[in-house]
Protein backbone atom coordinates (compact mmCIF):
# COMPACT_ATOMS: atom_id res chain seq x y z
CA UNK A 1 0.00 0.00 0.00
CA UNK A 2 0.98 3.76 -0.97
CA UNK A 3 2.56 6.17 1.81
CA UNK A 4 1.77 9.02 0.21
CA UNK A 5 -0.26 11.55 1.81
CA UNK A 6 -3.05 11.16 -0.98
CA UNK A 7 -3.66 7.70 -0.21
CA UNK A 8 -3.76 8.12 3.44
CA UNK A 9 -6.48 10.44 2.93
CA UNK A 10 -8.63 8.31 1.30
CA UNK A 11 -10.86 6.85 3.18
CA UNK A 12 -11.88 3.13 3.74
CA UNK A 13 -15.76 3.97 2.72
CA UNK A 14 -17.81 6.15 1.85
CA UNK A 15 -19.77 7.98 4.63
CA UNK A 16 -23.30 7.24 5.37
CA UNK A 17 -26.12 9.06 4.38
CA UNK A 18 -29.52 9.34 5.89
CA UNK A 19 -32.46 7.25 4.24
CA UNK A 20 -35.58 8.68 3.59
CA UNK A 21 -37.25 11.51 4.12
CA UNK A 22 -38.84 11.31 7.65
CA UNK A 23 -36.16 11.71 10.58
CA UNK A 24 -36.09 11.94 14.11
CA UNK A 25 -33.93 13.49 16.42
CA UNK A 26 -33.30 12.30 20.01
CA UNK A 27 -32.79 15.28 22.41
CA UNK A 28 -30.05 15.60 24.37
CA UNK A 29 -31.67 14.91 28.27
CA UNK A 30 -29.92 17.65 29.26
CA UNK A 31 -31.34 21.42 28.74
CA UNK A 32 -28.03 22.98 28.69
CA UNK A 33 -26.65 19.88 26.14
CA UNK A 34 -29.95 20.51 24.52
CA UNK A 35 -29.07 23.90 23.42
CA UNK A 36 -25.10 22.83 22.35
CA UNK A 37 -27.22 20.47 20.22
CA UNK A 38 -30.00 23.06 18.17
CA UNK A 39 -27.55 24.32 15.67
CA UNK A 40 -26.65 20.80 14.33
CA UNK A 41 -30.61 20.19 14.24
CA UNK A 42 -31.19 23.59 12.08
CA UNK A 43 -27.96 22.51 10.05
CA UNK A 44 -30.26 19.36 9.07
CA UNK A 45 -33.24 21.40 8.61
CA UNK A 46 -30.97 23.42 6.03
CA UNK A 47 -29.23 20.51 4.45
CA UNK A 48 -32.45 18.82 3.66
CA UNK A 49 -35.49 21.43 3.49
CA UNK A 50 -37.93 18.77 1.85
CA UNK A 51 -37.01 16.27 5.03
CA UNK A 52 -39.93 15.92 7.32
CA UNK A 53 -38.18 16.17 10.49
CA UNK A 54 -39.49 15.46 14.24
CA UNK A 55 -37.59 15.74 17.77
CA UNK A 56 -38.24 13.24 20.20
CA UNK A 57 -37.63 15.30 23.29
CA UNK A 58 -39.00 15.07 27.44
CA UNK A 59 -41.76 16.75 27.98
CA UNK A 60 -39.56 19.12 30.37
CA UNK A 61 -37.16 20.46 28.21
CA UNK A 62 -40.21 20.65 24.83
CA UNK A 63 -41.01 24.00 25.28
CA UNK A 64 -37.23 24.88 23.76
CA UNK A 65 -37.45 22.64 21.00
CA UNK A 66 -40.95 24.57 20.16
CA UNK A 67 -38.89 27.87 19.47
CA UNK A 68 -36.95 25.98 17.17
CA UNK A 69 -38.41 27.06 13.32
CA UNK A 70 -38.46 24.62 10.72
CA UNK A 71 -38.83 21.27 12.71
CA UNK A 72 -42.32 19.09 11.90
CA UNK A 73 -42.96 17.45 15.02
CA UNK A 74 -42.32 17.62 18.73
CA UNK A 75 -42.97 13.78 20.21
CA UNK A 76 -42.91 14.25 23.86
CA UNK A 77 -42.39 11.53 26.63
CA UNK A 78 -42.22 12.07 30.50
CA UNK A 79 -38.99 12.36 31.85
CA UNK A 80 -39.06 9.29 33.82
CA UNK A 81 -40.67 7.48 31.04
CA UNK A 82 -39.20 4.04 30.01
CA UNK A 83 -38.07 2.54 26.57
CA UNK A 84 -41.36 0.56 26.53
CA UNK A 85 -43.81 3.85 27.83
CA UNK A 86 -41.95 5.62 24.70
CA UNK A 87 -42.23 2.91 22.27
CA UNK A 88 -46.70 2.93 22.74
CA UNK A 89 -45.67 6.96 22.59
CA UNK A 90 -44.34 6.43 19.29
CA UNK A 91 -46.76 3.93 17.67
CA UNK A 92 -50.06 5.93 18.81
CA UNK A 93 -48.78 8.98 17.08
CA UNK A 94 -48.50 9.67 13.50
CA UNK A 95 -44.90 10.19 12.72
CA UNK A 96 -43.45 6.99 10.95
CA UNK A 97 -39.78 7.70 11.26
CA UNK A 98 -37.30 6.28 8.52
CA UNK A 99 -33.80 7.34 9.84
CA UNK A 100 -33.12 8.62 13.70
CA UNK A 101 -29.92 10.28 15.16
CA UNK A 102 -28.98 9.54 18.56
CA UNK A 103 -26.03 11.48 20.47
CA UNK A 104 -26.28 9.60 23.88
CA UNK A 105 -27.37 6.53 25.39
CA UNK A 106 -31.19 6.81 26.76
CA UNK A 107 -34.45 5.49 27.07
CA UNK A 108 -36.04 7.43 23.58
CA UNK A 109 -32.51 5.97 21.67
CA UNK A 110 -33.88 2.26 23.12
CA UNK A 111 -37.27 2.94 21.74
CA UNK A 112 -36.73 3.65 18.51
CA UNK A 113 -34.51 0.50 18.35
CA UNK A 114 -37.15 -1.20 19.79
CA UNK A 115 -39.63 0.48 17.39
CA UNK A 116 -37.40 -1.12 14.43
CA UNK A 117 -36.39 2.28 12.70
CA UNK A 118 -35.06 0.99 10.14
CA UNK A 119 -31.61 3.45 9.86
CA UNK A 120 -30.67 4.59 13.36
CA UNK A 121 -27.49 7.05 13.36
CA UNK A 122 -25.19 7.88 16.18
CA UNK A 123 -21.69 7.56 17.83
CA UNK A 124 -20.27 5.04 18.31
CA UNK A 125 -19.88 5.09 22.35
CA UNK A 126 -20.29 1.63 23.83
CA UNK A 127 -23.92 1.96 25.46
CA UNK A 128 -25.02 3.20 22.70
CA UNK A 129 -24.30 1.69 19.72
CA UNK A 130 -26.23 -1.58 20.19
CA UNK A 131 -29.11 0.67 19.89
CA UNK A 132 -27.87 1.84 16.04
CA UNK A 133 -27.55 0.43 12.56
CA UNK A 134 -24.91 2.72 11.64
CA UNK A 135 -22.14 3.79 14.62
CA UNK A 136 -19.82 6.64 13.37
CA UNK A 137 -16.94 7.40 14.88
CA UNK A 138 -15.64 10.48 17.31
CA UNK A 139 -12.72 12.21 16.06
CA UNK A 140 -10.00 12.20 18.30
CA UNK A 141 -9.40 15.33 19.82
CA UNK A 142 -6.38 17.16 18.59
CA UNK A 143 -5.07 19.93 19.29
CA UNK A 144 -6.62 23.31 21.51
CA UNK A 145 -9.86 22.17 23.42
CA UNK A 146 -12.79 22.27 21.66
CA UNK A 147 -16.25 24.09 22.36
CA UNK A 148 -19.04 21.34 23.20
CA UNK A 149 -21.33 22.41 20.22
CA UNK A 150 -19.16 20.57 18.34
CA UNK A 151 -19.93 17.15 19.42
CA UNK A 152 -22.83 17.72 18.13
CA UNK A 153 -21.71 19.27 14.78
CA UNK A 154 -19.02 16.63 14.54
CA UNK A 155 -22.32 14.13 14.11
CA UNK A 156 -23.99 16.35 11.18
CA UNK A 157 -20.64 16.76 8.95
CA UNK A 158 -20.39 12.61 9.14
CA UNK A 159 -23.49 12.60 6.95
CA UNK A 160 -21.90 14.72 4.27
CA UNK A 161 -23.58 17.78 5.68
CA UNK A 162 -21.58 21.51 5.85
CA UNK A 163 -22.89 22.20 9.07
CA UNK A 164 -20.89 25.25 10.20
CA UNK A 165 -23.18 27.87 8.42
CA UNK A 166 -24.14 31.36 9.93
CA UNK A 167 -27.83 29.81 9.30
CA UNK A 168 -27.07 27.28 11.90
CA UNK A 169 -26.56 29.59 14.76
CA UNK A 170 -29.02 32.01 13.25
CA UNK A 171 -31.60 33.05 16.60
CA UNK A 172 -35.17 33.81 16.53
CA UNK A 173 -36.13 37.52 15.79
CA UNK A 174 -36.14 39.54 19.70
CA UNK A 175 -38.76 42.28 20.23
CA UNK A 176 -37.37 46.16 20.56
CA UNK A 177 -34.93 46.63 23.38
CA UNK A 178 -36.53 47.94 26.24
CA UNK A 179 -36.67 51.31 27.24
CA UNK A 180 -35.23 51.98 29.81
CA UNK A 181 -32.84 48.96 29.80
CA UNK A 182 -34.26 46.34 31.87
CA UNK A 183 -31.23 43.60 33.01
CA UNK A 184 -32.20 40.04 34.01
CA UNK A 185 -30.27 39.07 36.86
CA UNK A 186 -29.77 35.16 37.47
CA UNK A 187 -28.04 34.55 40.93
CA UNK A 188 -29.41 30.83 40.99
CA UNK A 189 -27.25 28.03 38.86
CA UNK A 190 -29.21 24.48 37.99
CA UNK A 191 -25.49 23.12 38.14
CA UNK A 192 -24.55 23.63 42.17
CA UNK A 193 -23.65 25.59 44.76
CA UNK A 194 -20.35 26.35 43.38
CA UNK A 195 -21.19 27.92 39.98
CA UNK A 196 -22.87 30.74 41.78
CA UNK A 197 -21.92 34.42 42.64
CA UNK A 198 -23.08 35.55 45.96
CA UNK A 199 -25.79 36.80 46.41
CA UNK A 200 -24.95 39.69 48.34
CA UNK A 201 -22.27 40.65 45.27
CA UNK A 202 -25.92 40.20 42.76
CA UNK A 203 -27.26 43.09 45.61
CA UNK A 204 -24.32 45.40 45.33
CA UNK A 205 -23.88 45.13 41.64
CA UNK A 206 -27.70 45.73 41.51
CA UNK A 207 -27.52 48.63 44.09
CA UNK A 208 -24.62 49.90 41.69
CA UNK A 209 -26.56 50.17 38.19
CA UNK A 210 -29.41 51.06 39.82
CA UNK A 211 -27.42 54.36 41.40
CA UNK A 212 -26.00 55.04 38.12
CA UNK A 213 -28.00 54.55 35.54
CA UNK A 214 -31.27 54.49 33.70
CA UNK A 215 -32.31 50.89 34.33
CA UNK A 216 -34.90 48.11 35.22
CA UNK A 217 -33.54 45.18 37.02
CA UNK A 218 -35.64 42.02 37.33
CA UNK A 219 -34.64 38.36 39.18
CA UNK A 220 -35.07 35.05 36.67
CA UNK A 221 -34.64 31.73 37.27
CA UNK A 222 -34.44 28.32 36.27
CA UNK A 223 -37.52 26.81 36.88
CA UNK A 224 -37.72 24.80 40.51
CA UNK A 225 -34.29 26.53 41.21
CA UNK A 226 -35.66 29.85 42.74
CA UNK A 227 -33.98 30.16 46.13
CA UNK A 228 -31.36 32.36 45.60
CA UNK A 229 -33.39 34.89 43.33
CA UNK A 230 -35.81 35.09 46.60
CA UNK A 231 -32.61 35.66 49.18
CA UNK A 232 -31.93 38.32 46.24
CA UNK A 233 -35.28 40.08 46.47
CA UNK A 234 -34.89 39.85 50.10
CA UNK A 235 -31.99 41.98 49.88
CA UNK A 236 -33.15 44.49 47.50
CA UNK A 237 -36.30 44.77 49.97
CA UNK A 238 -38.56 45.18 46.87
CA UNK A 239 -36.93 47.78 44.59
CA UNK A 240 -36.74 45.28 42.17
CA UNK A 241 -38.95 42.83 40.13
CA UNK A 242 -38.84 39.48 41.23
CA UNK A 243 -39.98 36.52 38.78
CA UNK A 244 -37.91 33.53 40.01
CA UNK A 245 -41.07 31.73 41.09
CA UNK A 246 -43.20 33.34 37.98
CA UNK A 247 -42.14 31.24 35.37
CA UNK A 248 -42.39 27.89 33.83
CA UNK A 249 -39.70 26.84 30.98
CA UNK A 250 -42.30 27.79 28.37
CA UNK A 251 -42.83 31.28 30.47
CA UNK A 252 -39.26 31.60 30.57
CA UNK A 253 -38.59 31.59 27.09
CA UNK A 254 -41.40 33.95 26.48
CA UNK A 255 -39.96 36.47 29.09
CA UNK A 256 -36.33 36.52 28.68
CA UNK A 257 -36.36 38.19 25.17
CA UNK A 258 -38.00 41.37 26.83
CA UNK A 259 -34.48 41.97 28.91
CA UNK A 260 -31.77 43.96 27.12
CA UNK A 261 -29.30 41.45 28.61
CA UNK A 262 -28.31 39.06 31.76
CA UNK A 263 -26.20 38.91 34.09
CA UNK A 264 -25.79 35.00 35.10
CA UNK A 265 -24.10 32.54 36.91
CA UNK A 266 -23.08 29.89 34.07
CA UNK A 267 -26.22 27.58 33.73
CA UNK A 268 -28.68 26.95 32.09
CA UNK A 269 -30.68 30.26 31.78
CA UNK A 270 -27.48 31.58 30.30
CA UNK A 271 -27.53 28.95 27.36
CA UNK A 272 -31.41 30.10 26.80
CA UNK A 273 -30.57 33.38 26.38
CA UNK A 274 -27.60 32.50 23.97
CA UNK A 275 -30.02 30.56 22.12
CA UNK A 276 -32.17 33.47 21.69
CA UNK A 277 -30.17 36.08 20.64
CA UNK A 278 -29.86 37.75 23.82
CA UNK A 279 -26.46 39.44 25.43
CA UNK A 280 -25.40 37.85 28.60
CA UNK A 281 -22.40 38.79 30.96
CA UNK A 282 -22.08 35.43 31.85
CA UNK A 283 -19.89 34.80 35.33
CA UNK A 284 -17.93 31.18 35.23
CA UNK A 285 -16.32 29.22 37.85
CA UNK A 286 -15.71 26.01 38.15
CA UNK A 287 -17.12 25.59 34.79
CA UNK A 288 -14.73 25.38 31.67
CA UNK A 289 -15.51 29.20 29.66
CA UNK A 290 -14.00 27.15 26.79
CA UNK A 291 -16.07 24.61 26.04
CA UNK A 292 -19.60 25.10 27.40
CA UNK A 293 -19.37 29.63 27.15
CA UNK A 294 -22.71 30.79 25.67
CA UNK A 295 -22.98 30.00 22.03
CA UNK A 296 -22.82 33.67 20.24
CA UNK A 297 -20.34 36.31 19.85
CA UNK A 298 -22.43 38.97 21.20
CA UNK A 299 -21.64 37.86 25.60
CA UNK A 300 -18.89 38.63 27.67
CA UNK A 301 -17.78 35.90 29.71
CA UNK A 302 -15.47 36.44 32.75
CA UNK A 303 -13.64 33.87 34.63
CA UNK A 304 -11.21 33.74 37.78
CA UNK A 305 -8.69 31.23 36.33
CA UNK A 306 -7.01 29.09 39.59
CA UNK A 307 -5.32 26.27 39.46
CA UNK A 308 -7.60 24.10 39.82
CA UNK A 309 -9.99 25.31 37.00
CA UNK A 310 -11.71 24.32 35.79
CA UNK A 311 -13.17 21.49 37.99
CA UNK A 312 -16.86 20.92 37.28
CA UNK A 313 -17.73 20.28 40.43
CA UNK A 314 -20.92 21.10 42.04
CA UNK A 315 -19.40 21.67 45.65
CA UNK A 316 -15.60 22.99 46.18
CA UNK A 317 -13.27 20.87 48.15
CA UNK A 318 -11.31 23.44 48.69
CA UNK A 319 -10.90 26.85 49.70
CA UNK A 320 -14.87 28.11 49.48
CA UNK A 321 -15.25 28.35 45.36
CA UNK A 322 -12.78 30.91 45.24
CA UNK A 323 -12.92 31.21 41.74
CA UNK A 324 -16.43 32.59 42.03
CA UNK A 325 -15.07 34.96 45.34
CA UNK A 326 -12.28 36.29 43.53
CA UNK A 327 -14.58 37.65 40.62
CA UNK A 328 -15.06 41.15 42.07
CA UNK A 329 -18.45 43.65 41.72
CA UNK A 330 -16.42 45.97 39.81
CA UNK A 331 -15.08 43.62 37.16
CA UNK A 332 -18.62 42.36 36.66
CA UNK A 333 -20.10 46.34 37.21
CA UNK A 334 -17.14 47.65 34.30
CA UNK A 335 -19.04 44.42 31.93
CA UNK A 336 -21.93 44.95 32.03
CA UNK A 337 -21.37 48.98 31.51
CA UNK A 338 -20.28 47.66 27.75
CA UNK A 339 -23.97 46.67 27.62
CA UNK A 340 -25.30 50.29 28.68
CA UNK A 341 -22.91 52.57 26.97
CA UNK A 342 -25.10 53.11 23.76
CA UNK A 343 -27.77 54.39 26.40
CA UNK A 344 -25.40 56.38 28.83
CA UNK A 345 -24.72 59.53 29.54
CA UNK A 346 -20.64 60.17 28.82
CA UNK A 347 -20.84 60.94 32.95
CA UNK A 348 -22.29 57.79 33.53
C-alpha cells in the first residue's frame, strides 16, 4: 500500500447518508446539552429542506425545541418514562420515522430501536451503539480544546452535511430593546452551589446600576431553582422585580427576550438566552468558559482562572469556590457597563 499523503487520505468507505425523508432526532436529556445540540438540528433542517423532520424530546425540556423554526414534530415523553412507555408513545402517534440520530445513550434511543427504525445514526460510544444500525466514529481530539457544540456538529458533517453555516446559529427575531434597559439578573445556577456568585455581590452590583443609571432590574430563574433569586429580592427589599417563582420553561422563554441582557451565573438560563439572541455577561467558575461559554459572539464571559480550573464540580473541596469569590463587583459592574454605553450619559 501507498505512503503518500493522498492515499492516506482516502478513506476506507464512503460515509453514510440518511435514508428517507422522515427523521427523528433524540434530544439531548440535558437542557443545557440541549441547546449545544440546536444548531446541528437547524444545520439538518438546512441541508435537507424537503425532510420531514421530528424531535423526540422530554416533555420538560419541549417548550425549547418549540422555538426551534423549521422542525415538523415535537414527540414528547415524560422524563421518567421508560423505553417501553416511549415505544406505545411512538406507535399511537402519527410520525413513521425512517432514519433517527442519537447522540447519547437513553431510554427514547432504546425505543426507537425497539420500534425497528429501520436506519438509526449515532456515535459510536459503547452503550449506545447496540441501539444503532450505523455507529460513526468520534474524532480524536487534537489539538486546543474544543467548544461542546461541536460534538454535536461533529455528528452532522459525518453525513456529508456543511454544518458550520451562519444559518445554523441564526436566533429567533427579539422584540425592541426595552426602554429603559431592563437587566435580568440570574443569581441561581441548575449546576450547584459552586457555579454561583453571591448573592450579596448580585445586591451590590444591583444597588450599583441602579445608582448610576437608567435601568430596570428584574430576578429570573431556572424553573424549581428559585432560592437564591428570593434571598436576592430579600436583599433588594422590593426595589426590584422578582420573577424567580413566575415562570415555567415555556414562560421563561417567552420572558427573557423582553431583557436587554443578563447577568448569570453559568447555567442553564445563560444557554437560553444564547439561544435566543440575547447578550449575557455570563460569570464562570468552576465551569470550563472554553467549552460550554454561551454560544454567540455577542456575551462577555469572565472567569477567575485558579489552578484548579476548571473542575466541574458542584461543591468545592477546597478553599470556598474561590474562583467565584475572587470575581469582584467591579469587574462584573465595568461588563456589564459595555452593555449600557449606547444608552449612557458620557458621565455615567
Amino acid at each position: 500500500m501507498s505512503n503518500s499523503p493522498e492515499a492516506d487520505s482516502i478513506p476506507d468507505e464512503p460515509p453514510p447518508h440518511l435514508k428517507g425523508d422522515k427523521v427523528v432526532v433524540t434530544s439531548p436529556l440535558s437542557i443545557t446539552e440541549a441547546c449545544f445540540c440546536i444548531p446541528a438540528v437547524r444545520a439538518l433542517r438546512n441541508a435537507r429542506p424537503d425532510a420531514t423532520i421530528a424531535v423526540l424530546t422530554p416533555d420538560s425540556i419541549a417548550p425549547l425545541w418549540q422555538t426551534v423554526g423549521g422542525l415538523n414534530e415535537i414527540i414528547e415523553y415524560p422524563e421518567e418514562a421508560s423505553a417501553k412507555a416511549i415505544l406505545q408513545i411512538l406507535k399511537a402517534g402519527t410520525f413513521e420515522a425512517e432514519s433517527s440520530l442519537a447522540w447519547e445513550d437513553s431510554n427514547a434511543a432504546a425505543a426507537l430501536a425497539k420500534a425497528d427504525v429501520s436506519q438509526r445514526l449515532g456515535y459510536e460510544i459503547k452503550s449506545l451503539s447496540k441501539r444503532l444500525t450505523d455507529q460513526l466514529p468520534i474524532d480524536e481530539l487534537r489539538g486546543p480544546v474544543e467548544h461542546r457544540v461541536r460534538y454535536y456538529m461533529g455528528l452532522i458533517e459525518k453525513l456529508g452535511i456543511e454544518a458550520y453555516l451562519t444559518k445554523s446559529f441564526e436566533t429567533p427575531p427579539l422584540p425592541p430593546r426595552p426602554n429603559p434597559i431592563r437587566i435580568g439578573l440570574v443569581p441561581g445556577s441548575v449546576l450547584g452551589p459552586s457555579y454561583r456568585w453571591g448573592v450579596d455581590r448580585f445586591r451590590e452590583l444591583g444597588t450599583t446600576l441602579l445608582a448610576n443609571h437608567q435601568v430596570e432590574l428584574m430576578i429570573v430563574a431556572y424553573p424549581g431553582h428559585a432560592q437564591e433569586g428570593n434571598d436576592l429580592d430579600l436583599l433588594f427589599r422590593g426595589k426590584v422585580k422578582n420573577y424567580a417563582n413566575q415562570f415555567d420553561l415555556d414562560g421563561l422563554l417567552t420572558a427573557l427576550p423582553h431583557c436587554s441582557f443578563l447577568i448569570s451565573n453559568d447555567g442553564a438560563v445563560t444557554h437560553l438566552a444564547a439561544h435566543l439572541g440575547i447578550p449575557t455577561v455570563a460569570l464562570f467558575g468552576p465551569g470550563d468558559p472554553v467549552t460550554t461559554r454561551p454560544l454567540g459572539r455577542h456575551h462577555i464571559v469572565l472567569s477567575q482562572h485558579l489552578d484548579c480550573s476548571p473542575c466541574n464540580r458542584q461543591r468545592c473541596p477546597l478553599d470556598h469556590h474561590r474562583c467565584m469569590e475572587e470575581l469582584t463587583v467591579a469587574r462584573v459592574y465595568q461588563a456589564a457597563r459595555k452593555f449600557l454605553q449606547p444608552q449612557t450619559s458620557p458621565q455615567a
